[in-house]
PDB file of N, CA and C in Angstrom:
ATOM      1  N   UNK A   1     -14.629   0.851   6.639  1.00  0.00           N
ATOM      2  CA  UNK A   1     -14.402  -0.568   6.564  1.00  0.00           C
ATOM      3  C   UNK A   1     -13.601  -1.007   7.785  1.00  0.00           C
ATOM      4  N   UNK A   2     -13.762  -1.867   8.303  1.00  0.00           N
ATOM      5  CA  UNK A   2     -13.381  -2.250   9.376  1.00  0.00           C
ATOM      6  C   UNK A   2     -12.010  -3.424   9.291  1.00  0.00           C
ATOM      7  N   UNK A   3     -11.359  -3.308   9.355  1.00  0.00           N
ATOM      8  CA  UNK A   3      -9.798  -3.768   9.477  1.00  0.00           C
ATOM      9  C   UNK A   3      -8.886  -4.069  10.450  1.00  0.00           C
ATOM     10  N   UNK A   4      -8.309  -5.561  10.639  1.00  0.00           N
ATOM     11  CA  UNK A   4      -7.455  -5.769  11.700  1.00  0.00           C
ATOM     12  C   UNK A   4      -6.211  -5.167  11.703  1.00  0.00           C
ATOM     13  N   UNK A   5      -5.376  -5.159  12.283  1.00  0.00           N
ATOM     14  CA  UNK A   5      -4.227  -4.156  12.450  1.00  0.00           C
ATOM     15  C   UNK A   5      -3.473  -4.611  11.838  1.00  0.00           C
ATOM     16  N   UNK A   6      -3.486  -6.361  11.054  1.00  0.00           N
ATOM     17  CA  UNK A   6      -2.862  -7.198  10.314  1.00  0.00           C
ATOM     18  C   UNK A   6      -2.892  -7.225   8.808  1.00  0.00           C
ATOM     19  N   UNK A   7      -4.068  -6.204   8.540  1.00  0.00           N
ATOM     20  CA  UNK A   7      -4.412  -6.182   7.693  1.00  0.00           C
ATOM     21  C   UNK A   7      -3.658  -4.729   6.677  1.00  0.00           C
ATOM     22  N   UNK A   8      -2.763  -5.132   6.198  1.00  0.00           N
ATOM     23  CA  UNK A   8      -1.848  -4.032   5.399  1.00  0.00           C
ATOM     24  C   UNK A   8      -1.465  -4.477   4.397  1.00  0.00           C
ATOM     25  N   UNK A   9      -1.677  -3.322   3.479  1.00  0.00           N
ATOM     26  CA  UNK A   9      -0.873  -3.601   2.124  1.00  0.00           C
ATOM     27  C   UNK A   9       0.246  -3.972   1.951  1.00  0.00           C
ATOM     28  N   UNK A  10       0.769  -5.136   1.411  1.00  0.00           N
ATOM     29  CA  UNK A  10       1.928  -5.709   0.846  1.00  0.00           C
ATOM     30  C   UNK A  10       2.248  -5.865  -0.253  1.00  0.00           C
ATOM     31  N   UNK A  11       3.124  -5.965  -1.095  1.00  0.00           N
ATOM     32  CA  UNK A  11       3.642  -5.975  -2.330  1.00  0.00           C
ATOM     33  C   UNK A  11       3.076  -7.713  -2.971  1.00  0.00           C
ATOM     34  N   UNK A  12       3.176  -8.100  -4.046  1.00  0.00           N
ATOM     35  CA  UNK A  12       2.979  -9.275  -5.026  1.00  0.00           C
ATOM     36  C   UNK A  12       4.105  -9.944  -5.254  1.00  0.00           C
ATOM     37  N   UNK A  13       4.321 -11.189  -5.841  1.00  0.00           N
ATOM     38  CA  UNK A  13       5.571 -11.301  -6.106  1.00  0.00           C
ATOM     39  C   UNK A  13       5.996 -10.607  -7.291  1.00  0.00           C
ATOM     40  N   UNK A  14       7.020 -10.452  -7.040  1.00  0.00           N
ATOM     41  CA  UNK A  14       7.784  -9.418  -8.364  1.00  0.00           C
ATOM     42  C   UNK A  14       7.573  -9.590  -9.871  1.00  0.00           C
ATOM     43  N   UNK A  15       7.599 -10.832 -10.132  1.00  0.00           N
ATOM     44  CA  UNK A  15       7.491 -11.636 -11.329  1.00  0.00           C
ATOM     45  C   UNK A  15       6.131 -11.337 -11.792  1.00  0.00           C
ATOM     46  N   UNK A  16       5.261 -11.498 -11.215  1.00  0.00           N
ATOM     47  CA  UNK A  16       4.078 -11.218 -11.537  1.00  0.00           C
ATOM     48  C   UNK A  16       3.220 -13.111 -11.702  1.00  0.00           C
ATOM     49  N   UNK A  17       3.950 -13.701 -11.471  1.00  0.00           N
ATOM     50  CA  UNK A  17       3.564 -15.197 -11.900  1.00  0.00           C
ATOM     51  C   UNK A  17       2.554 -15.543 -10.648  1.00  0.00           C
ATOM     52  N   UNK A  18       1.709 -16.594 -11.059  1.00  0.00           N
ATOM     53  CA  UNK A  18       0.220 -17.445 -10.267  1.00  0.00           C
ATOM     54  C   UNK A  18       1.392 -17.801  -9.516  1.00  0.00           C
ATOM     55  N   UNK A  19       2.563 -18.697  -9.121  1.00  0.00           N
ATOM     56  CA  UNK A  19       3.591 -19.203  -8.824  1.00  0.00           C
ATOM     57  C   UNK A  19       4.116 -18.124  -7.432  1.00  0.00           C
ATOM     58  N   UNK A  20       4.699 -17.206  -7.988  1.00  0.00           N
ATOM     59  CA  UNK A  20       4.976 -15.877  -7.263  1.00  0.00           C
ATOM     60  C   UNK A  20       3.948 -15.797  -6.143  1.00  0.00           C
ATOM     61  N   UNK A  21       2.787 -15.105  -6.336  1.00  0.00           N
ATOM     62  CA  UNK A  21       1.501 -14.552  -6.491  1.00  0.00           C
ATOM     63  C   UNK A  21       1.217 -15.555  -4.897  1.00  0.00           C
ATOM     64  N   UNK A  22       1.436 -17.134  -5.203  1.00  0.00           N
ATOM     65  CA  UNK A  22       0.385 -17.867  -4.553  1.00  0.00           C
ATOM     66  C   UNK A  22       1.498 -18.074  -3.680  1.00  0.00           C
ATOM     67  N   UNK A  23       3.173 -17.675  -3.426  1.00  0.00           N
ATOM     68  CA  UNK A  23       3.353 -17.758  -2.224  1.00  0.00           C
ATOM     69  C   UNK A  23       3.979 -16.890  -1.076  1.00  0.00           C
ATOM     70  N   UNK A  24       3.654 -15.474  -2.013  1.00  0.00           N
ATOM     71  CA  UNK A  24       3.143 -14.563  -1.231  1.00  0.00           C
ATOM     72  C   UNK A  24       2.033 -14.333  -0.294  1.00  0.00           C
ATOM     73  N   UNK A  25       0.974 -15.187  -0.932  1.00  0.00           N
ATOM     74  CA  UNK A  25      -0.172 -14.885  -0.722  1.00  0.00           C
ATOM     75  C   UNK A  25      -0.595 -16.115   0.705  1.00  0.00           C
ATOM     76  N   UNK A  26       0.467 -17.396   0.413  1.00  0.00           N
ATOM     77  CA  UNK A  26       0.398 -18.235   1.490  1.00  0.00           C
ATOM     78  C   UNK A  26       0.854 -17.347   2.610  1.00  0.00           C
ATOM     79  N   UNK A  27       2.356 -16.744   2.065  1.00  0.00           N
ATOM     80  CA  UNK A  27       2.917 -16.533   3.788  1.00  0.00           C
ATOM     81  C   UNK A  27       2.357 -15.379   4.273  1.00  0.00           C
ATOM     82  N   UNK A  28       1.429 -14.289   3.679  1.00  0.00           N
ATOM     83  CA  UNK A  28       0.300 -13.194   4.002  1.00  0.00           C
ATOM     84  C   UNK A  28      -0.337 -14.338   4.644  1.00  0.00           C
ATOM     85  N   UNK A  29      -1.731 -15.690   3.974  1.00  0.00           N
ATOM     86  CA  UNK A  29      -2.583 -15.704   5.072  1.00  0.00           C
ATOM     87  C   UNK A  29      -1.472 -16.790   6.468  1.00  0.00           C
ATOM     88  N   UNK A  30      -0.738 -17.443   6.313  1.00  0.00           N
ATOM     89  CA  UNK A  30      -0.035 -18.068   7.094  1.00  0.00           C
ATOM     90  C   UNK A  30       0.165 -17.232   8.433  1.00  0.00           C
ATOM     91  N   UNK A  31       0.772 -15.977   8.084  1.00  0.00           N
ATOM     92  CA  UNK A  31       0.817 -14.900   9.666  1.00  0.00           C
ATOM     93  C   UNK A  31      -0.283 -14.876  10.174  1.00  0.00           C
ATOM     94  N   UNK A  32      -1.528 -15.180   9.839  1.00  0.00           N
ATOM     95  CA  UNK A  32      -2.611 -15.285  10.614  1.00  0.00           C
ATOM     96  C   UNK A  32      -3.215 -16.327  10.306  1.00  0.00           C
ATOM     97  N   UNK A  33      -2.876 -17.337  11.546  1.00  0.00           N
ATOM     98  CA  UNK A  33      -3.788 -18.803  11.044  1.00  0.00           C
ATOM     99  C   UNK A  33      -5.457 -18.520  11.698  1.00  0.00           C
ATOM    100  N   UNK A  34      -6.145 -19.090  11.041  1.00  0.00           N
ATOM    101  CA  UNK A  34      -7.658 -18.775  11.526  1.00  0.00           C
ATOM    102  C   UNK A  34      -8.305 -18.505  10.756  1.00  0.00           C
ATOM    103  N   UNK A  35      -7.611 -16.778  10.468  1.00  0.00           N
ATOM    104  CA  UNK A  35      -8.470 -15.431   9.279  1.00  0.00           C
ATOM    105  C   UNK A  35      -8.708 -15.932   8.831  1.00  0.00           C
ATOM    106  N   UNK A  36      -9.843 -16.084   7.856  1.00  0.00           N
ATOM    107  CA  UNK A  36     -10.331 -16.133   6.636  1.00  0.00           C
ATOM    108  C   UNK A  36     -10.171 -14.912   6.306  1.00  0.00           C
ATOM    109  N   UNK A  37     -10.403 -14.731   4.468  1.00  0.00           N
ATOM    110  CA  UNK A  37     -10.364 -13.700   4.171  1.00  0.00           C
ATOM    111  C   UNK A  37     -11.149 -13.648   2.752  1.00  0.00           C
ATOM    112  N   UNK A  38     -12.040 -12.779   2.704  1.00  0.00           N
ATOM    113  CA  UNK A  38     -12.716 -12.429   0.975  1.00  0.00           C
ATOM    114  C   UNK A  38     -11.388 -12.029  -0.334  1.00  0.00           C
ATOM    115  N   UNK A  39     -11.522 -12.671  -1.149  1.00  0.00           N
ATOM    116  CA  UNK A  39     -11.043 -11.944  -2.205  1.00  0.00           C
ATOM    117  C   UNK A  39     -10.742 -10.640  -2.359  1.00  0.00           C
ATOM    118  N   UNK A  40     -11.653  -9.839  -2.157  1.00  0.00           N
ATOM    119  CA  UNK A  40     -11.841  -8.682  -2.359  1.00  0.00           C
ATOM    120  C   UNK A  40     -10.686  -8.129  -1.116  1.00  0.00           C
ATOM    121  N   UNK A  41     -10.861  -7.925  -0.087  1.00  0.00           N
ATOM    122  CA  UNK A  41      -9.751  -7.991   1.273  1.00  0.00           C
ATOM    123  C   UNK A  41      -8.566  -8.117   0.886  1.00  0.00           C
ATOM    124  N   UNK A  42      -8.352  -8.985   0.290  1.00  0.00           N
ATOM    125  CA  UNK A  42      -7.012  -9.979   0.076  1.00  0.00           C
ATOM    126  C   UNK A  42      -6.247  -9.068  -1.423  1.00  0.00           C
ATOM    127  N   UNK A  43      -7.377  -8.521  -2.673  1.00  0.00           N
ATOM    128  CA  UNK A  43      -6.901  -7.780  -3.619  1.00  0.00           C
ATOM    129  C   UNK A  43      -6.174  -6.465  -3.058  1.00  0.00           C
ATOM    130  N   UNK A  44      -7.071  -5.844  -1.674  1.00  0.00           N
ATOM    131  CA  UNK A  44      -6.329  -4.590  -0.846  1.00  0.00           C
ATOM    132  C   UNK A  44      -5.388  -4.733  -0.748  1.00  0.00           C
ATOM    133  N   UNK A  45      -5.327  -5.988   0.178  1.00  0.00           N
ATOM    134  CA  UNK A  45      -4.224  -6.105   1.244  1.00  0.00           C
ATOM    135  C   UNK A  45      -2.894  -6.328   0.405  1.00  0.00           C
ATOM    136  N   UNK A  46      -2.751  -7.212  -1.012  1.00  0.00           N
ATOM    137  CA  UNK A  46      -1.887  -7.402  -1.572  1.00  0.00           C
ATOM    138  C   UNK A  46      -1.517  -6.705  -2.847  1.00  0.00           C
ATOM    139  N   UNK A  47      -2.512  -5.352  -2.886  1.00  0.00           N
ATOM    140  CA  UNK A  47      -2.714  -4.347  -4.147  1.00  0.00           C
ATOM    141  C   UNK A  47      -2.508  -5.288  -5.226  1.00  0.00           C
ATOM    142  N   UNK A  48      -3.750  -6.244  -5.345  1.00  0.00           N
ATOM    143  CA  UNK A  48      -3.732  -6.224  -6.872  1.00  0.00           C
ATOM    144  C   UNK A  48      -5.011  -6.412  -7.528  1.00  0.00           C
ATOM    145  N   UNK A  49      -5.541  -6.444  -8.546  1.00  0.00           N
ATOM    146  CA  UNK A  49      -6.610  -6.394  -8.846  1.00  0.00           C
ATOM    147  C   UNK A  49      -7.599  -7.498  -8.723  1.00  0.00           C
ATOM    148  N   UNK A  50      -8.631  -7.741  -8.107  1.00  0.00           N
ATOM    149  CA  UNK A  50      -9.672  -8.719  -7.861  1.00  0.00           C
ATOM    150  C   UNK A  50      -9.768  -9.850  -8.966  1.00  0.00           C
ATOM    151  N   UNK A  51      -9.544  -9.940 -10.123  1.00  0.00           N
ATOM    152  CA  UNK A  51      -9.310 -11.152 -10.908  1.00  0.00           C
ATOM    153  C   UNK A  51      -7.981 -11.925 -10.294  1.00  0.00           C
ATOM    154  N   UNK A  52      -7.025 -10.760 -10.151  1.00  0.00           N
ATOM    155  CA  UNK A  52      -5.768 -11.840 -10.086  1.00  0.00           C
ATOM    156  C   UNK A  52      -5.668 -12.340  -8.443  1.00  0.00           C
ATOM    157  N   UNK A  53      -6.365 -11.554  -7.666  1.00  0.00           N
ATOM    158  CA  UNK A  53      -6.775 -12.417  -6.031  1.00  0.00           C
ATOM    159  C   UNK A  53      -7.160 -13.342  -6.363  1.00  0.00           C
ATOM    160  N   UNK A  54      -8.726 -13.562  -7.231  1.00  0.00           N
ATOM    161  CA  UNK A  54      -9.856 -14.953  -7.425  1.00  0.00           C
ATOM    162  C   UNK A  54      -8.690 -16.021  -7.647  1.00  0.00           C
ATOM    163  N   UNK A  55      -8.098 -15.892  -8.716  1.00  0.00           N
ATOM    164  CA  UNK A  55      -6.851 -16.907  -9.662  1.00  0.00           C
ATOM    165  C   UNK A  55      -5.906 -17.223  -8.898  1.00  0.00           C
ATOM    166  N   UNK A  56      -5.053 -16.308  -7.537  1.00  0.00           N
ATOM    167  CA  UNK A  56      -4.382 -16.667  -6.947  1.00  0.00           C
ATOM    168  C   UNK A  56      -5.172 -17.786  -5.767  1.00  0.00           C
ATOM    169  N   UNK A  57      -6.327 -17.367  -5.091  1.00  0.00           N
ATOM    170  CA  UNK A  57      -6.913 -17.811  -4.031  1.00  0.00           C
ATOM    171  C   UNK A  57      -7.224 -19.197  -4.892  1.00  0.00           C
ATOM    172  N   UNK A  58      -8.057 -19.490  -6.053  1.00  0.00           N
ATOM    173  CA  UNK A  58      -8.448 -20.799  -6.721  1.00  0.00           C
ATOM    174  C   UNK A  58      -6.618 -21.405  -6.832  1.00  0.00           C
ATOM    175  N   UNK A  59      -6.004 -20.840  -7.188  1.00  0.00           N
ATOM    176  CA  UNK A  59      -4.861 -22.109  -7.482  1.00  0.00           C
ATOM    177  C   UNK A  59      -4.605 -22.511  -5.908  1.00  0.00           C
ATOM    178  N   UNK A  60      -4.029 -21.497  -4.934  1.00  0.00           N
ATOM    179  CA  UNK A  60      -4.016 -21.769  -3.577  1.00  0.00           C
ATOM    180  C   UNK A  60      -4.730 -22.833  -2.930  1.00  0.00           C
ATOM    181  N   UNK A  61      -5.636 -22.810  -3.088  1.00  0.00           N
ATOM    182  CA  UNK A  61      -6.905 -23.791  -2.368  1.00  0.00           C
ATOM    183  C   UNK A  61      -6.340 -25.296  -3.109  1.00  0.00           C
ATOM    184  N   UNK A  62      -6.051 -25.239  -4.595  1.00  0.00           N
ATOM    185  CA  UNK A  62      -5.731 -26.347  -4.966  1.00  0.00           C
ATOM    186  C   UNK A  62      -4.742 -27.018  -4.906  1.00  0.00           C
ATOM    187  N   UNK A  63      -3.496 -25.792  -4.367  1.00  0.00           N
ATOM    188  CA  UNK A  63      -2.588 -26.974  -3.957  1.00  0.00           C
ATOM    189  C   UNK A  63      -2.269 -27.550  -2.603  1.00  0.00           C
ATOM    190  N   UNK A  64      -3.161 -27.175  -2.168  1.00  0.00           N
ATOM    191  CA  UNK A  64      -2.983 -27.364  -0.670  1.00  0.00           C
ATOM    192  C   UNK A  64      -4.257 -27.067   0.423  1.00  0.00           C
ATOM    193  N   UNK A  65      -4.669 -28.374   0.750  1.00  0.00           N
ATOM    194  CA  UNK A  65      -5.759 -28.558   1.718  1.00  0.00           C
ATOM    195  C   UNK A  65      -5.656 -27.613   2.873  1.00  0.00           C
ATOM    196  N   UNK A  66      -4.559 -27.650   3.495  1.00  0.00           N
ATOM    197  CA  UNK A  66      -4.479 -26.171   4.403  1.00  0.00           C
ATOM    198  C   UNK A  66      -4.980 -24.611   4.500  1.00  0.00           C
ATOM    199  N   UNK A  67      -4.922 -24.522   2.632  1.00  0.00           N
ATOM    200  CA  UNK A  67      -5.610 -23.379   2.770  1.00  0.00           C
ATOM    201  C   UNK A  67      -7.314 -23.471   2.251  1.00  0.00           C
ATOM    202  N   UNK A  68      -7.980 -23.769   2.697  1.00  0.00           N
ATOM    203  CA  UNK A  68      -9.570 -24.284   2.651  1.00  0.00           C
ATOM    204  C   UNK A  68     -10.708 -22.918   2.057  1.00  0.00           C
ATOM    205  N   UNK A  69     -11.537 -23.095   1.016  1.00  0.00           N
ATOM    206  CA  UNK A  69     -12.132 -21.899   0.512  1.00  0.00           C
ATOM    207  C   UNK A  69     -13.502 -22.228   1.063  1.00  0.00           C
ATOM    208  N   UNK A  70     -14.327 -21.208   1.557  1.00  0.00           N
ATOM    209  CA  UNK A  70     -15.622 -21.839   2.294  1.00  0.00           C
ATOM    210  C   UNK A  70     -16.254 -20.291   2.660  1.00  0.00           C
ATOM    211  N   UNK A  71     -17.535 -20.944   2.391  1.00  0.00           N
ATOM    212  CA  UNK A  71     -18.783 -19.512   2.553  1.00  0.00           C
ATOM    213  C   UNK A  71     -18.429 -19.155   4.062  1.00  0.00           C
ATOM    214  N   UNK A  72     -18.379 -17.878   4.413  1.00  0.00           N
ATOM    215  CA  UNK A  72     -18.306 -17.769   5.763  1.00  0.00           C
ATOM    216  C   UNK A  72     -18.185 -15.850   5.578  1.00  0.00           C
ATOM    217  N   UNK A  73     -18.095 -15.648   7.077  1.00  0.00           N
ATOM    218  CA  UNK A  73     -17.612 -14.255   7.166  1.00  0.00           C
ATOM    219  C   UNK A  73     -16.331 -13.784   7.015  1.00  0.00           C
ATOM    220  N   UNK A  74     -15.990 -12.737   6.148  1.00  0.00           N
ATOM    221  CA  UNK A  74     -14.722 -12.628   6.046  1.00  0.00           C
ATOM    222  C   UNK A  74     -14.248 -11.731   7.359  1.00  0.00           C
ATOM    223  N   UNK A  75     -12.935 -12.131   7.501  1.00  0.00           N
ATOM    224  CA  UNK A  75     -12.607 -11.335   9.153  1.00  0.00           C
ATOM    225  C   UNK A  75     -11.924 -10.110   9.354  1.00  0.00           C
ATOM    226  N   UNK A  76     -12.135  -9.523   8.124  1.00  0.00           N
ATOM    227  CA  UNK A  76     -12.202  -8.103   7.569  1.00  0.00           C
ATOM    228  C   UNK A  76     -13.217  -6.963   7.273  1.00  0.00           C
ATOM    229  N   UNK A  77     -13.582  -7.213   6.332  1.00  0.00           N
ATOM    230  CA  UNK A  77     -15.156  -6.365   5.703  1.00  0.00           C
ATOM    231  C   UNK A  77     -16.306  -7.332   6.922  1.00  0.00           C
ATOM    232  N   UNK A  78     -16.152  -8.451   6.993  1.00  0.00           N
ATOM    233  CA  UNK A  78     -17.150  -8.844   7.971  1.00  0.00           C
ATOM    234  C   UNK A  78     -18.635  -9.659   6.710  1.00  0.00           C
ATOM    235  N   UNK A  79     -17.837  -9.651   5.324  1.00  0.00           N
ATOM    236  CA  UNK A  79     -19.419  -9.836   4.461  1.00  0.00           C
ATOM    237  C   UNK A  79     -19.176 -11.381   4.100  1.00  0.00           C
ATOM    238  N   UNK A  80     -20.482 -12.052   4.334  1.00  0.00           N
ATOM    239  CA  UNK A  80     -21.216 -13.183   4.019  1.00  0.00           C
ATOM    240  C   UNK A  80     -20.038 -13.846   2.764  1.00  0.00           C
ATOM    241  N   UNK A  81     -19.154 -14.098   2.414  1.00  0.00           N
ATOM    242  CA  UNK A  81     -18.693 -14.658   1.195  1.00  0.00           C
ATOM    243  C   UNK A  81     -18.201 -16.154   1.257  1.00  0.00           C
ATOM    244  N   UNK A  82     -16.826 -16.276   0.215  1.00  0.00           N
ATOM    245  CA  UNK A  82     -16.231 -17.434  -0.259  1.00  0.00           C
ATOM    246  C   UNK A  82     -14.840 -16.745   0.240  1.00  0.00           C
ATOM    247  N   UNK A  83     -14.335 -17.252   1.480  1.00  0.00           N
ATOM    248  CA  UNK A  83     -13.066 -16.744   1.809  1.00  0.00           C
ATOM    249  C   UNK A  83     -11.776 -17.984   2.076  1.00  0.00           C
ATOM    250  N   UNK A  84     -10.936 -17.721   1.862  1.00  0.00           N
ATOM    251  CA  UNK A  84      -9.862 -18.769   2.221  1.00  0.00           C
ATOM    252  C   UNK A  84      -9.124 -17.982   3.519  1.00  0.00           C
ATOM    253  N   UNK A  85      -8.315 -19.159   3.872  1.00  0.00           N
ATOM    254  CA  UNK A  85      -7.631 -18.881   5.252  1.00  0.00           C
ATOM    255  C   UNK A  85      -6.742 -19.826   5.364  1.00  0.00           C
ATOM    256  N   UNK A  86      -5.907 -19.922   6.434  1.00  0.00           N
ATOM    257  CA  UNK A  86      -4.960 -21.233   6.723  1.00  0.00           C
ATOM    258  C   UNK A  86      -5.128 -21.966   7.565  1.00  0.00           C
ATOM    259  N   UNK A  87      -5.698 -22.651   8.041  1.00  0.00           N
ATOM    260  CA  UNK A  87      -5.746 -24.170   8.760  1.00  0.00           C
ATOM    261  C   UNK A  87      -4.492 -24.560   9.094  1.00  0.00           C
ATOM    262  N   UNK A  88      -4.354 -24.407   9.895  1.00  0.00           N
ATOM    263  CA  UNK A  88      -3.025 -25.353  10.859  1.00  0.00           C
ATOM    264  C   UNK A  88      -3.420 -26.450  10.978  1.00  0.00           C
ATOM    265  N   UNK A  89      -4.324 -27.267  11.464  1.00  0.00           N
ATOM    266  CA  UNK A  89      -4.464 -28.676  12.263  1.00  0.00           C
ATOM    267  C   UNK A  89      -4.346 -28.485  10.523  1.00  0.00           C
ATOM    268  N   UNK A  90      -4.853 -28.698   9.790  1.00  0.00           N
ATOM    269  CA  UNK A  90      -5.270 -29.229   8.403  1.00  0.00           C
ATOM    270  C   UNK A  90      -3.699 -29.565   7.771  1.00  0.00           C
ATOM    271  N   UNK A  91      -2.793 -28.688   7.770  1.00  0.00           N
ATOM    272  CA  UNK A  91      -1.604 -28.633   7.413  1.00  0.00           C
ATOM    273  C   UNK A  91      -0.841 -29.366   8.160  1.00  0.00           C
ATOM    274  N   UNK A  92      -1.082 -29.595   8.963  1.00  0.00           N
ATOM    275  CA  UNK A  92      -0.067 -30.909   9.641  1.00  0.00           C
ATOM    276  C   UNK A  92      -0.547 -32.419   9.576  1.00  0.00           C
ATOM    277  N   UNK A  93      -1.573 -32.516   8.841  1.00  0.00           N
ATOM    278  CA  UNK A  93      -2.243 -33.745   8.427  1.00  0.00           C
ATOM    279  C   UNK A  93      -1.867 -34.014   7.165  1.00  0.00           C
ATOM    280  N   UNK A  94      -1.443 -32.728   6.449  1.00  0.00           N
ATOM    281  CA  UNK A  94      -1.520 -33.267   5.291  1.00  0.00           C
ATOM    282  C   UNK A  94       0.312 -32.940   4.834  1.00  0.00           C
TER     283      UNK A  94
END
C-alpha cells in the first residue's frame, strides 16, 4: 500500500466521544491541507475501526464546510472513493 510519510498512526481521543474523535481527526487532516483521505486510510491512520472513521468523517463534514466529502482519489491507497480533506480557502470563508 502506498503511503505518504504523513501518514502514521495516531491515537483517538481518549474519551472515546464523536466530539473527541472529530477533533482529533480535524487536527490529523488539518496538518495536511489538500489530502483527501478514504475512510478506510483514516481508520489506519487513527487505529480505529472503519464504522467509527465513517461516523467521525459524516459528523466532520457537517460541522464544517472546510472539511468537504467528495468522490475522488484518496491520496493514500490511491482508490476511486468518498474522501474528506481540509480546504483552507474554504475555511477562511466560512
Amino acid at each position: 500500500m502506498l503511503r505518504y510519510r504523513w501518514l502514521r498512526p495516531i491515537r483517538g481521543g481518549s474519551d472515546g466521544s464523536v466530539d473527541s474523535g472529530t477533533a482529533t481527526l480535524r487536527q490529523f487532516l488539518q496538518s495536511s491541507p489538500g489530502e483527501a483521505l478514504c475512510d478506510a486510510c483514516l481508520a489506519f491512520a487513527l487505529e480505529i475501526s472503519l464504522e467509527q472513521a465513517q461516523a467521525l468523517t459524516d459528523a466532520l463534514s457537517k460541522q464544517s464546510l472546510a472539511f468537504p466529502r467528495a468522490a475522488q482519489a484518496c491520496a493514500s491507497c490511491r482508490r476511486q472513493m468518498f474522501t474528506i480533506g481540509y480546504a483552507r480557502r474554504t475555511a477562511a470563508k466560512s
